[in-house]
Protein backbone atom coordinates (compact mmCIF):
# COMPACT_ATOMS: atom_id res chain seq x y z
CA UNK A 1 88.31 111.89 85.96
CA UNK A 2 86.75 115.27 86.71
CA UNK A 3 86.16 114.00 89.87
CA UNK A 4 89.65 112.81 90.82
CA UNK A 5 91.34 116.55 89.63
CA UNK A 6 88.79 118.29 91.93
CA UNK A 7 89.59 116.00 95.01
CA UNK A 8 93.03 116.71 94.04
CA UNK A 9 92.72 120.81 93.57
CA UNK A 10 91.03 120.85 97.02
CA UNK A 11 93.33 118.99 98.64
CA UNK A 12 96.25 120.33 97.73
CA UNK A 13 94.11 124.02 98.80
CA UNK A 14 93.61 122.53 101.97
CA UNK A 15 97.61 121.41 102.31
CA UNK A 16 98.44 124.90 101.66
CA UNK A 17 96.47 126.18 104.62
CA UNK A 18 97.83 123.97 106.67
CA UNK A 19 101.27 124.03 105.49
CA UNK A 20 102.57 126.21 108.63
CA UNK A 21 100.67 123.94 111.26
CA UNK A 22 103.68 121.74 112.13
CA UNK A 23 101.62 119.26 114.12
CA UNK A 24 99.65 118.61 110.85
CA UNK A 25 102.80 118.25 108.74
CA UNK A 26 104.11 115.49 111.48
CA UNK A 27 100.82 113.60 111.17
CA UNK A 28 101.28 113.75 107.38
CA UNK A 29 104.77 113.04 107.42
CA UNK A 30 104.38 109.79 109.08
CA UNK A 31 101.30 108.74 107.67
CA UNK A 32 102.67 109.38 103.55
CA UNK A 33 105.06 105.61 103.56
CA UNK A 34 102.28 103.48 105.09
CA UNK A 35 99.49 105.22 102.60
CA UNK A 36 101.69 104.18 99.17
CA UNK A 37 102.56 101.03 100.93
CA UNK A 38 98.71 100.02 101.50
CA UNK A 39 98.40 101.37 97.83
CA UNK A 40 100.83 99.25 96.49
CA UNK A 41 99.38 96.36 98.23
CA UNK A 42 95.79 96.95 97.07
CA UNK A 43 97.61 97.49 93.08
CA UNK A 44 99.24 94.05 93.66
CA UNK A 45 95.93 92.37 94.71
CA UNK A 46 94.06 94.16 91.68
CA UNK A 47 96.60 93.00 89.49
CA UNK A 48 96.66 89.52 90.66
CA UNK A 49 93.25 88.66 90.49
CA UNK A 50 92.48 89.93 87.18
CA UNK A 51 92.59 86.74 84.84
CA UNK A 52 93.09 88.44 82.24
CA UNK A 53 96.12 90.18 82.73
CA UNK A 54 97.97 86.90 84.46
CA UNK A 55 96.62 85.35 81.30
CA UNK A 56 98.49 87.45 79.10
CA UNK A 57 101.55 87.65 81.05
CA UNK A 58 103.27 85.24 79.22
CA UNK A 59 103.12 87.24 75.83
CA UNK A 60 103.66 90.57 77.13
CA UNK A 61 105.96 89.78 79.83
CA UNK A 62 109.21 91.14 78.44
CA UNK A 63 107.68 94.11 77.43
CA UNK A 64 106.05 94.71 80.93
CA UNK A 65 109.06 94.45 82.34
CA UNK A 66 111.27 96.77 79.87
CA UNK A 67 108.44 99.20 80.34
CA UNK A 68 107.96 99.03 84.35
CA UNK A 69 111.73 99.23 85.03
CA UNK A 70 112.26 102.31 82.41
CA UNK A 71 109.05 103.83 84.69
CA UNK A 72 111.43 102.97 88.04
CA UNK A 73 114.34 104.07 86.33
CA UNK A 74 113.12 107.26 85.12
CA UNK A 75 111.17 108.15 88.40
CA UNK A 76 114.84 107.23 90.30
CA UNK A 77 116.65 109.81 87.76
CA UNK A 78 113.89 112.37 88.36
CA UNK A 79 113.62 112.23 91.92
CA UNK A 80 117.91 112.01 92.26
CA UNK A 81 117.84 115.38 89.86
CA UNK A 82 115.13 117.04 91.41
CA UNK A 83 116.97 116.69 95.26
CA UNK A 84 120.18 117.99 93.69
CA UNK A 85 118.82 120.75 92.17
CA UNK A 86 116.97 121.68 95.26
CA UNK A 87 120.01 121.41 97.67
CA UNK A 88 118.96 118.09 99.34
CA UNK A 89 121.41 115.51 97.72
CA UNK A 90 122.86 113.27 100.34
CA UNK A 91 126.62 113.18 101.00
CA UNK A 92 127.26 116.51 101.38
């Protein structure tokens, strides 16, 4: 755990550095959608080869569900709030 906060301290140092290089910010810019895509992918696979989990689907399915569209749901309200508040909100 220690580890992942440092990695994430460091790099977030070394964003700020870079923050006014705006051939860095393109690169990043382009390369952020295909990095949660491949992460989403490689959750997926995790997910679906763990026997366990598909094993227990069937019992906590509903549950699962309720819980992983409240997640989406809440993430949606957050991000919809937090581009209004900022001045971004589309449509106007």
């Amino acid at each position: 755990m220690f580890t992942i906060l440092f990695l994430l301290i460091i790099s977030a140092a070394v964003g700020f550095m870079l923050r006014r290089h705006t051939k860095f910010e393109s690169i990043i810019s382009r390369t952020t959608g295909y990095t949660v895509v491949l992460l989403l992918l490689f959750f997926g696979i995790t997910i679906g080869s763990n026997s366990s989990i598909l094993g227990n689907l069937r019992s906590y399915g509903i549950y699962a569900a309720v819980i992983a569209f409240l997640g989406v749901a809440g993430s949606v309200c957050a991000a919809v709030l937090f581009a209004r508040l900022n001045g971004k909100g589309g449509g106007k």
